[in-house]
C-alpha atoms as a PDB file:
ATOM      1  CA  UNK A   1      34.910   4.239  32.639  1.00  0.00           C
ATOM      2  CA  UNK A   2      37.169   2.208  30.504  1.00  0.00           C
ATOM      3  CA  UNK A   3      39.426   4.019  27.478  1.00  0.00           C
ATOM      4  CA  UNK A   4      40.726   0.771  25.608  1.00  0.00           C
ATOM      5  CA  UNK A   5      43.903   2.290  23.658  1.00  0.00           C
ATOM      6  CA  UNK A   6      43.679   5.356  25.778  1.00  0.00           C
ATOM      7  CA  UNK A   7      47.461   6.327  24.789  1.00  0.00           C
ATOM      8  CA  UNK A   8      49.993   6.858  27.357  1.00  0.00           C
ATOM      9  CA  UNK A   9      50.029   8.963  30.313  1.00  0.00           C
ATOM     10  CA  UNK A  10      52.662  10.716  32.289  1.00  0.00           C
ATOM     11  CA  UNK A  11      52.845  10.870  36.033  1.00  0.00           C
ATOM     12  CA  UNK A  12      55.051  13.103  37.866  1.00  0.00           C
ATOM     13  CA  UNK A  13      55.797  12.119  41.466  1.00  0.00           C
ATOM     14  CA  UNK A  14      54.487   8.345  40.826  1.00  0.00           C
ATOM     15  CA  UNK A  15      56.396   6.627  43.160  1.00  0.00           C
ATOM     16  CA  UNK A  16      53.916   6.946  46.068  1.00  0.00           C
ATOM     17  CA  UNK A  17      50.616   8.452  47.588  1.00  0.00           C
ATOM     18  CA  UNK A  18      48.854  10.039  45.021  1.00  0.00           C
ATOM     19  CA  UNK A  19      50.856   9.821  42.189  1.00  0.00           C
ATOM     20  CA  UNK A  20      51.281   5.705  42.715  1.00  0.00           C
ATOM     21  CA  UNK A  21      47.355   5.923  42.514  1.00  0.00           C
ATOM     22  CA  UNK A  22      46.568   7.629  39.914  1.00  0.00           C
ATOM     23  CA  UNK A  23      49.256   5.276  38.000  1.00  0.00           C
ATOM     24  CA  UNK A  24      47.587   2.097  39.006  1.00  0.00           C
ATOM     25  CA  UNK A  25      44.236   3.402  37.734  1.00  0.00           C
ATOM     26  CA  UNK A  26      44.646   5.011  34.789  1.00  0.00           C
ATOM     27  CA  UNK A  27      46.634   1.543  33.584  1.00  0.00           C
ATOM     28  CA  UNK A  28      43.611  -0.263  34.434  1.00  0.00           C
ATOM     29  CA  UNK A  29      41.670   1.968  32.017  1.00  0.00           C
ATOM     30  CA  UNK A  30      44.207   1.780  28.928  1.00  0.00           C
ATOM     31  CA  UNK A  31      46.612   3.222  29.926  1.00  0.00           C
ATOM     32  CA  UNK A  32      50.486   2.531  29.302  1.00  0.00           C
ATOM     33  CA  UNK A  33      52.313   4.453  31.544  1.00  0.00           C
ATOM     34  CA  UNK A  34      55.581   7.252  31.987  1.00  0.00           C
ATOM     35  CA  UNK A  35      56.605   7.044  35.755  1.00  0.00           C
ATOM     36  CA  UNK A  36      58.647   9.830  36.829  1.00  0.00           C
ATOM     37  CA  UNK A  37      59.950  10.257  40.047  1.00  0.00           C
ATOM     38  CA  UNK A  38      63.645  10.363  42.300  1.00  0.00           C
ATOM     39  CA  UNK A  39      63.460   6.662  43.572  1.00  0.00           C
ATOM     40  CA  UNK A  40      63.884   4.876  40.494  1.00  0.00           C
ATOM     41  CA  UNK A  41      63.890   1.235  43.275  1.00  0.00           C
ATOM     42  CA  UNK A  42      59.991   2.535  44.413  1.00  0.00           C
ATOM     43  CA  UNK A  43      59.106   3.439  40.614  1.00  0.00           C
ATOM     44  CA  UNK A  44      60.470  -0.054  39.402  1.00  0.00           C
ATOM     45  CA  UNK A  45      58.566  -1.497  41.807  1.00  0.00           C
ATOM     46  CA  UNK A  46      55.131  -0.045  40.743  1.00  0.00           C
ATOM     47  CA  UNK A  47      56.477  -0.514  37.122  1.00  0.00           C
ATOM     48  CA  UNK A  48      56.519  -4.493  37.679  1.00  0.00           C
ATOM     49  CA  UNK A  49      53.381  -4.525  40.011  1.00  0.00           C
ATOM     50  CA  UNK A  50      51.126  -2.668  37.700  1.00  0.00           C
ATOM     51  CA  UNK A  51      52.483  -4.225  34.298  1.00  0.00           C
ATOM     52  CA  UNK A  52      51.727  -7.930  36.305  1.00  0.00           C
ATOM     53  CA  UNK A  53      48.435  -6.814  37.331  1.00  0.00           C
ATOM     54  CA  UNK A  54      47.329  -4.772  33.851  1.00  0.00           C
ATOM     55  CA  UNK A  55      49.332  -5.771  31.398  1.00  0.00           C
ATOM     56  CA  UNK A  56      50.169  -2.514  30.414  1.00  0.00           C
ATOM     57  CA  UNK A  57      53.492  -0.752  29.184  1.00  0.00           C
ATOM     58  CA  UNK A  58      54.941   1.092  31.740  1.00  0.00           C
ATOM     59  CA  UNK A  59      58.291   2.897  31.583  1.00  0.00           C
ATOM     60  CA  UNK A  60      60.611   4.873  34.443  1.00  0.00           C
ATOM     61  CA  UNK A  61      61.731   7.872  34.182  1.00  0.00           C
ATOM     62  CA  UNK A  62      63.765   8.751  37.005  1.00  0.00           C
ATOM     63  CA  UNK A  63      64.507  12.574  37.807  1.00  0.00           C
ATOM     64  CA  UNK A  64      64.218  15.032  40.195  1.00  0.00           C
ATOM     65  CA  UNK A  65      61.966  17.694  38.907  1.00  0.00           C
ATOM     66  CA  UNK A  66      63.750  20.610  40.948  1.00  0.00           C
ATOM     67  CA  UNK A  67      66.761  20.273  38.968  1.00  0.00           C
ATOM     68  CA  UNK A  68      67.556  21.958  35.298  1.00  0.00           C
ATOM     69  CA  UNK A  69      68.876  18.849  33.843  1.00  0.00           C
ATOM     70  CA  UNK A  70      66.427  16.117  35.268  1.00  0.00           C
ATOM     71  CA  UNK A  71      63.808  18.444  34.350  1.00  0.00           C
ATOM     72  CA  UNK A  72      64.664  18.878  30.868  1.00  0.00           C
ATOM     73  CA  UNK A  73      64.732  15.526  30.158  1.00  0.00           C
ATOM     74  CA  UNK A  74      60.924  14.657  31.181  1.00  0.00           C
ATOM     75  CA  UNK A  75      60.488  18.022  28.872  1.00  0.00           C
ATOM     76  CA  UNK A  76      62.448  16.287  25.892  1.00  0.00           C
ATOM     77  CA  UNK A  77      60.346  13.467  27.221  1.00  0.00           C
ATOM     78  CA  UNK A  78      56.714  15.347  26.747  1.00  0.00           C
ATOM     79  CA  UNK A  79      58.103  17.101  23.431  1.00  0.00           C
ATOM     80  CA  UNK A  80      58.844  14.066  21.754  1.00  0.00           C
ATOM     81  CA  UNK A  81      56.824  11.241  22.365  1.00  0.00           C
ATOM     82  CA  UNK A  82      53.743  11.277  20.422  1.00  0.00           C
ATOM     83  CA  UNK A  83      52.335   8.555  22.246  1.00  0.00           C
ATOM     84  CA  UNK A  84      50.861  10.899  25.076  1.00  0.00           C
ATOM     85  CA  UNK A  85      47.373  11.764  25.765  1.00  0.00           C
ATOM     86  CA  UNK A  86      47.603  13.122  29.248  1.00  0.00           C
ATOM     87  CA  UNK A  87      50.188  14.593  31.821  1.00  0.00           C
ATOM     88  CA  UNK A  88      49.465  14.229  35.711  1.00  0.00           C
ATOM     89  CA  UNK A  89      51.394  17.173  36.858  1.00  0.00           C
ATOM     90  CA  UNK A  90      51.306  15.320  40.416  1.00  0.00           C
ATOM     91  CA  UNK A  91      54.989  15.963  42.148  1.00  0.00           C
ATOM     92  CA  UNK A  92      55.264  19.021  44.754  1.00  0.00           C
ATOM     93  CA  UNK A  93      56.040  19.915  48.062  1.00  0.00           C
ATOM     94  CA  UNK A  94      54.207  21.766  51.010  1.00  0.00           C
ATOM     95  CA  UNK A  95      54.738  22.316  54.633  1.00  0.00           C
ATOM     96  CA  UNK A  96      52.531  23.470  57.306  1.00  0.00           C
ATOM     97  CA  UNK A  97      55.149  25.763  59.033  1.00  0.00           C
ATOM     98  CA  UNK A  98      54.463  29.426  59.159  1.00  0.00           C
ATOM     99  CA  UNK A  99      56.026  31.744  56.569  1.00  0.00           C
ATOM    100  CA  UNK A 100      58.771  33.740  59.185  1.00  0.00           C
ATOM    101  CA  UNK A 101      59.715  30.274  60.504  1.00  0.00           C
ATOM    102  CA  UNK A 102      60.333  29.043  57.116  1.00  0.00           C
ATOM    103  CA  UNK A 103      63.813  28.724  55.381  1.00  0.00           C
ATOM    104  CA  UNK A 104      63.389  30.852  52.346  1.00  0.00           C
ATOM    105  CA  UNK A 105      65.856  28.557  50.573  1.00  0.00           C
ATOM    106  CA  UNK A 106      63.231  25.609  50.584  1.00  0.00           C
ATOM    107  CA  UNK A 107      60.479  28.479  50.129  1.00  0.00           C
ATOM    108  CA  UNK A 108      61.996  28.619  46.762  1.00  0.00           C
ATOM    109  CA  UNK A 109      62.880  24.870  46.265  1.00  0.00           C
ATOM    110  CA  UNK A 110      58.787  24.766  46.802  1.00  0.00           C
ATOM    111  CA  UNK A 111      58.388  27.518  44.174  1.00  0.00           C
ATOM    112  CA  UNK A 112      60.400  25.700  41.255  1.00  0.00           C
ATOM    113  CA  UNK A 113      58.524  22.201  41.506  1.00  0.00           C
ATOM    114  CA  UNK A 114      55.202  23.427  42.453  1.00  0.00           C
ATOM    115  CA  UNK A 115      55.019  26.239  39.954  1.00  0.00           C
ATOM    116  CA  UNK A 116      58.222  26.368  37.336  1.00  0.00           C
ATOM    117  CA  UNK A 117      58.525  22.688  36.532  1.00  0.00           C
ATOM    118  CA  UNK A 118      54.739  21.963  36.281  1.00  0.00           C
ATOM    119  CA  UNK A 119      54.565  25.057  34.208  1.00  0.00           C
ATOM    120  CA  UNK A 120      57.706  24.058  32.166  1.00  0.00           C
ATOM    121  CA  UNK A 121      56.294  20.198  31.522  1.00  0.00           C
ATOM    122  CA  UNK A 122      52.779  21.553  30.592  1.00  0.00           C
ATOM    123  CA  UNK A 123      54.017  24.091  28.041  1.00  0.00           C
ATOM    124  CA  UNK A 124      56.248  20.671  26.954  1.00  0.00           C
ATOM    125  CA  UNK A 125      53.438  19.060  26.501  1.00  0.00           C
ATOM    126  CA  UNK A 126      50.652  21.017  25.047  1.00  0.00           C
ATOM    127  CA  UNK A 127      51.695  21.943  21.813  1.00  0.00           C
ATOM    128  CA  UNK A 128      52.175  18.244  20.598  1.00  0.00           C
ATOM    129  CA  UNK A 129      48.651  17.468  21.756  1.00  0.00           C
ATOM    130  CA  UNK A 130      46.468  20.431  20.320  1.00  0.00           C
ATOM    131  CA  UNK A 131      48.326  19.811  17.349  1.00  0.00           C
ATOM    132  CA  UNK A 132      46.946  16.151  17.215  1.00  0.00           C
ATOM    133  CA  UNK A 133      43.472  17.334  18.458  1.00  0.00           C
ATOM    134  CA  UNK A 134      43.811  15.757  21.974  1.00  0.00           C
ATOM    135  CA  UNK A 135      45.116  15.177  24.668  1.00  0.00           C
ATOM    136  CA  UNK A 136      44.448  16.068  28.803  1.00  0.00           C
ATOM    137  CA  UNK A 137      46.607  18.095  31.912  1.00  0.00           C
ATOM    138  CA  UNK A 138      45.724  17.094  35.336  1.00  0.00           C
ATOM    139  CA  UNK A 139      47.282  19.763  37.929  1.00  0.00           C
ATOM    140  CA  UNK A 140      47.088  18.467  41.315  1.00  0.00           C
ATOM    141  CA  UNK A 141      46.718  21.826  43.585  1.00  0.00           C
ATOM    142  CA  UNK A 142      44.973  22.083  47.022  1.00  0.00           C
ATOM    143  CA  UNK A 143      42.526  23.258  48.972  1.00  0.00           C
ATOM    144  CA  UNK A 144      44.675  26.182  50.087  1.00  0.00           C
ATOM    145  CA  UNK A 145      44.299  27.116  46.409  1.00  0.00           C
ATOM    146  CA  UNK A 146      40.831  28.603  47.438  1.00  0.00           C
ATOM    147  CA  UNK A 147      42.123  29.054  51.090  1.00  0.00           C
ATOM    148  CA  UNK A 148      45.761  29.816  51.243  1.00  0.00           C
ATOM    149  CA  UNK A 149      45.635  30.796  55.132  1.00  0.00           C
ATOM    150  CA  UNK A 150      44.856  27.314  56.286  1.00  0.00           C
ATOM    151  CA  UNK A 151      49.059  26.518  55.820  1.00  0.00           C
ATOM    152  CA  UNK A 152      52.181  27.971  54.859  1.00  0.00           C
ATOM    153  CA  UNK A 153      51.560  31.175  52.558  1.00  0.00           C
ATOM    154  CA  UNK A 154      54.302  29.824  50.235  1.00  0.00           C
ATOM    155  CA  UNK A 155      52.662  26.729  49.655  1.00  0.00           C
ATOM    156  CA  UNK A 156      49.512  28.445  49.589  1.00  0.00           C
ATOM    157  CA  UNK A 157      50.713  30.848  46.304  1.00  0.00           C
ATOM    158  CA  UNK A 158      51.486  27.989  44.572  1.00  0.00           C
ATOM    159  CA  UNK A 159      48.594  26.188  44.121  1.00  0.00           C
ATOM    160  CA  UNK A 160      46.896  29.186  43.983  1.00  0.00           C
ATOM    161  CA  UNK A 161      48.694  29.568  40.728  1.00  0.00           C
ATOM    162  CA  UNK A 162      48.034  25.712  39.757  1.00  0.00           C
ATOM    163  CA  UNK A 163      44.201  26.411  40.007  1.00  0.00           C
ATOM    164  CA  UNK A 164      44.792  29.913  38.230  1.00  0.00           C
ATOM    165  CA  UNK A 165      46.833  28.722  35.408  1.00  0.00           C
ATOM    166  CA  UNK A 166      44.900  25.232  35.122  1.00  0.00           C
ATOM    167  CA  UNK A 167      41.476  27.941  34.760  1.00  0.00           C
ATOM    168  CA  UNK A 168      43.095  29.623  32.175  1.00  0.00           C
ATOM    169  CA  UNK A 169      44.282  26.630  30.009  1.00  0.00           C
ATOM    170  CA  UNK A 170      40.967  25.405  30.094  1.00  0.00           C
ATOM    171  CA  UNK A 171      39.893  29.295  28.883  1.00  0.00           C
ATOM    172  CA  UNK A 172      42.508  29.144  26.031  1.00  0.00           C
ATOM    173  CA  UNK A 173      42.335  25.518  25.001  1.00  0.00           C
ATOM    174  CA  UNK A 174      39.189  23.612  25.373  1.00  0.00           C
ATOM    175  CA  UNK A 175      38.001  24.334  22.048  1.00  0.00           C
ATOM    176  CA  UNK A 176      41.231  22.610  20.327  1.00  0.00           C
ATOM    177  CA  UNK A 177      40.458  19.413  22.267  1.00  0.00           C
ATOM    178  CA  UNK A 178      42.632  19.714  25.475  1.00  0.00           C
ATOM    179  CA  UNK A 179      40.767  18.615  28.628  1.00  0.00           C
ATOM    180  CA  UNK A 180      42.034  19.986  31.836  1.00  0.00           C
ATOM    181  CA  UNK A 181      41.570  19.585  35.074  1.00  0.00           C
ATOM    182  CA  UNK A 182      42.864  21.111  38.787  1.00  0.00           C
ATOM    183  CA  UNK A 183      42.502  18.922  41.361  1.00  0.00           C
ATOM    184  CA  UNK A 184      42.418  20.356  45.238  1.00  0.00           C
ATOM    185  CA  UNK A 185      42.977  17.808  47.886  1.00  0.00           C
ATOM    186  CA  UNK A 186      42.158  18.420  51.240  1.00  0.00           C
ATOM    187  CA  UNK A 187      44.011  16.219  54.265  1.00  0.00           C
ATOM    188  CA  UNK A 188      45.340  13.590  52.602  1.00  0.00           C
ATOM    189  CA  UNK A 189      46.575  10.223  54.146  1.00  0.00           C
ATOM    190  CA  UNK A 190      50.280  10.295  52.037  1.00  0.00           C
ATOM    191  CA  UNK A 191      53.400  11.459  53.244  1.00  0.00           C
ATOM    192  CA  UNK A 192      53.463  15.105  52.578  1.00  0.00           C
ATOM    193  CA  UNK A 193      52.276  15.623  56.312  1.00  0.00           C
ATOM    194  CA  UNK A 194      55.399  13.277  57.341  1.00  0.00           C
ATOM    195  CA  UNK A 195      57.759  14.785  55.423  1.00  0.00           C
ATOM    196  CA  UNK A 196      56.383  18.293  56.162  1.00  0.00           C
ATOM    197  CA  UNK A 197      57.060  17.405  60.185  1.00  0.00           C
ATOM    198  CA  UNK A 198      53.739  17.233  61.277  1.00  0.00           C
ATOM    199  CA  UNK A 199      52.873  13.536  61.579  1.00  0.00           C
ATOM    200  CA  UNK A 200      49.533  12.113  60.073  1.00  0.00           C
ATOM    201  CA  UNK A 201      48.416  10.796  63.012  1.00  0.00           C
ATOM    202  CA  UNK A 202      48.426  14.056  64.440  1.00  0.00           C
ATOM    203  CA  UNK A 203      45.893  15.211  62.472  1.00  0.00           C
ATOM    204  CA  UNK A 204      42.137  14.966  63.300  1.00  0.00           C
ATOM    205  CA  UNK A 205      40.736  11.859  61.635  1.00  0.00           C
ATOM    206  CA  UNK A 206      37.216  13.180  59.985  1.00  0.00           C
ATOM    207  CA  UNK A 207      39.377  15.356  57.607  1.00  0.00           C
ATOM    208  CA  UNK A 208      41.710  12.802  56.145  1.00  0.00           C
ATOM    209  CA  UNK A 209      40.852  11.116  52.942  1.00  0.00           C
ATOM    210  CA  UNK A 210      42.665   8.066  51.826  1.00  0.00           C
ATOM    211  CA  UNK A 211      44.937   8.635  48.085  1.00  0.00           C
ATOM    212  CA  UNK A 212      42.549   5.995  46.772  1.00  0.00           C
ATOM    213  CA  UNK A 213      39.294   7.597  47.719  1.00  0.00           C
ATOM    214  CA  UNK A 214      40.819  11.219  46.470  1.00  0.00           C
ATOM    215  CA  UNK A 215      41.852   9.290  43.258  1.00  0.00           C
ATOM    216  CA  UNK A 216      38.980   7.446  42.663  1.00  0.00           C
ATOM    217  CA  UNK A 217      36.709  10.654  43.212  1.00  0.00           C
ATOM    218  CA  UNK A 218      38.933  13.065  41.076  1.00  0.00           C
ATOM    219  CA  UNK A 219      38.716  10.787  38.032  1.00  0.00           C
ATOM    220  CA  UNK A 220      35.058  10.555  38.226  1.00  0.00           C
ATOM    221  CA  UNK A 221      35.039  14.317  38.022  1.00  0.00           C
ATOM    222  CA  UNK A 222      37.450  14.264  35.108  1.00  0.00           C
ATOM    223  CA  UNK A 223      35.015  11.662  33.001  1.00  0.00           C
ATOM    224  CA  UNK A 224      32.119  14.422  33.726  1.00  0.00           C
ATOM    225  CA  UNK A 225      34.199  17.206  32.460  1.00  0.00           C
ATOM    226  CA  UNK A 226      34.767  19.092  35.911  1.00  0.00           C
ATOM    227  CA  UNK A 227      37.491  21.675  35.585  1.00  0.00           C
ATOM    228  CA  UNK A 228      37.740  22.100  39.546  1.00  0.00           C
ATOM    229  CA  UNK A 229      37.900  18.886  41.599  1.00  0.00           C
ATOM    230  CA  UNK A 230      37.078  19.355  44.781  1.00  0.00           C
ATOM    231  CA  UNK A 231      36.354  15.700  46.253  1.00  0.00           C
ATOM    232  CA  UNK A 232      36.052  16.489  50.123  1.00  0.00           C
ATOM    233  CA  UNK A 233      33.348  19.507  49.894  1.00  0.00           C
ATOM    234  CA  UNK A 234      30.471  17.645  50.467  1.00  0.00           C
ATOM    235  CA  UNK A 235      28.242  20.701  49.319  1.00  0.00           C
ATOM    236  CA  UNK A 236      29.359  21.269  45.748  1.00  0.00           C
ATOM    237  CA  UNK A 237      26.495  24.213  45.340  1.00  0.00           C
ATOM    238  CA  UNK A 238      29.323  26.436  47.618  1.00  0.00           C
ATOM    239  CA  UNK A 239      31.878  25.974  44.963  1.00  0.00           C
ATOM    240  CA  UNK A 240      29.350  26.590  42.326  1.00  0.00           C
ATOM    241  CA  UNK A 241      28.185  29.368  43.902  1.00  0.00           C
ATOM    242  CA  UNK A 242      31.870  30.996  44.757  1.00  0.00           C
ATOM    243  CA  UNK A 243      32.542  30.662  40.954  1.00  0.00           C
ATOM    244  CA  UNK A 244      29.497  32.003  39.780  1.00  0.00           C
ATOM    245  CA  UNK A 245      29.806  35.052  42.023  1.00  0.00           C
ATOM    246  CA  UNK A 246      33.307  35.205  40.690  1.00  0.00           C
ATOM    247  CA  UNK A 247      32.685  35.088  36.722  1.00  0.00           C
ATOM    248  CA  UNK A 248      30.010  38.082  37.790  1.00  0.00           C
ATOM    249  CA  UNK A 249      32.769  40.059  39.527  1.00  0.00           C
ATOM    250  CA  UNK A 250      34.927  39.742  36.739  1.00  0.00           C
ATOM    251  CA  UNK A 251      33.352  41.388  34.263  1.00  0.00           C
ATOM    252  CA  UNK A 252      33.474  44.891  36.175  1.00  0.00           C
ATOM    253  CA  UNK A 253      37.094  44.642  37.833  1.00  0.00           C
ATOM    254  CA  UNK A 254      38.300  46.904  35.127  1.00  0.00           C
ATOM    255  CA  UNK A 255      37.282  50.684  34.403  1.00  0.00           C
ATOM    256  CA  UNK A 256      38.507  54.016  33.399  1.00  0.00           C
ATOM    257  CA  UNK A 257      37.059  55.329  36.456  1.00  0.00           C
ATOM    258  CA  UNK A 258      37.628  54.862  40.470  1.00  0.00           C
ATOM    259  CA  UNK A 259      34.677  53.735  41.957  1.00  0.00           C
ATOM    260  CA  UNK A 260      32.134  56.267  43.555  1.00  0.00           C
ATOM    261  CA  UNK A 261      33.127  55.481  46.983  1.00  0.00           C
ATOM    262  CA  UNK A 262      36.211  56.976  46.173  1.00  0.00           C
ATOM    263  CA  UNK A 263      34.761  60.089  45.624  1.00  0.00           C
ATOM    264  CA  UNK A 264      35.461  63.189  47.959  1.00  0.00           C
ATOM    265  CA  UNK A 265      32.259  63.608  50.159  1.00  0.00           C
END
């Protein structure tokens, strides 16, 4: 789907894998772009490739998003320019190691990019766009989201709050024109498993998706409206059905009495 004069859009963690993708594709649908990333050589080098290629405006903004300062200037960033119709609240960190052989140090490092600075650069960003009328938040989470003991039960708590939260922004602000959208990878051929310490090719083959597939797959979900983006479950009438059941357990988790099986026999 082309969106000629689609405004710009702001990537966090563009300077590779999934980030670098969604970059590249949302240019070639209107896109001008906000890089933002550490390695302002890598995000230079995307800048020049895709404005070659598209034609499109793109800018760096290099930062590291687990720092204070670097972090409020993409908020300034978000704030200020008026020129933004969507955030891609991409950058984060995971590892596969198990929780006691963890260093709680980079437990929290995970906890202030994964949760406080996508938090921080949504609430940046929102008000600006429902006071235009428009505008769009893509969360990248993970399957561990829906299935936190497959890794790290860190890592696993944070996305489960970037599917949480990204549910509840759609709750509060769908009807004032914001479009959101969580986005839970599974296996994913990027670095993350490299820099986690558990090689890719380690990994069994049939449950690795390429960032371009993922991408691709994601975006065609966004252009149909899906909140939840789930592009390796093949069944989609599970997730449908999980959510369903859900929303009908919802509506009776709260009451001014314990339940009967509580009840002395």
């Amino acid at each position: 789907m082309n969106h000629p004069n689609a405004g710009t859009a702001l990537i966090t963690g563009a300077s590779s894998g999934i980030g670098a993708i969604y970059a590249d594709r949302l240019a070639r649908r209107g896109y001008d772009l906000i890089l933002v990333a550490r390695n302002r050589d890598r995000l230079n080098t995307l800048a020049n490739r895709i404005t070659n290629e598209t034609r499109r405006v793109v800018e760096v903004l290099d930062a590291d998003l687990g720092d204070q300062r670097s972090l409020a200037k993409v908020e300034a960033k978000l704030k200020e320019d008026a020129s933004i119709t969507l955030l891609v609240n991409n950058a984060g960190i995971g590892t596969h190691t198990p929780l006691l052989q963890s260093d709680v140090e980079q437990m929290t490092r995970m906890i202030d990019l994964n949760v406080t600075a996508l938090t921080r650069l949504s609430y940046a960003a929102l008000p600006g766009m429902v006071a235009r009328g428009h505008g769009g938040i893509i969360n990248i989470s993970s399957i561990v989201s829906i299935a936190p003991e497959i890794l790290n039960g860190v890592y696993g708590g944070s996305k489960a709050f970037v599917t949480a939260f990204s549910q509840s922004l759609h709750h509060e602000l769908a009807s004032q024109g914001i479009q959101v959208q969580a986005v839970l990878p599974g296996a994913t051929a990027t670095e993350f498993w490299e820099i986690g310490g558990l090689p890719l090719e380690h990994l069994d083959p049939a449950i690795v998706m390429t960032a371009d597939q993922l991408v691709d797959s994601a975006l065609t979900d966004y252009d149909r409206g899906e909140l939840i983006s789930i592009p390796s479950l093949h069944d989609i009438e599970q997730w449908r059905t999980y959510e369903a059941s859900r929303r009908a357990m919802s509506a009776q988790l709260s009451s001014n009495t314990p339940a009967p099986r509580y009840s002395s026999h």
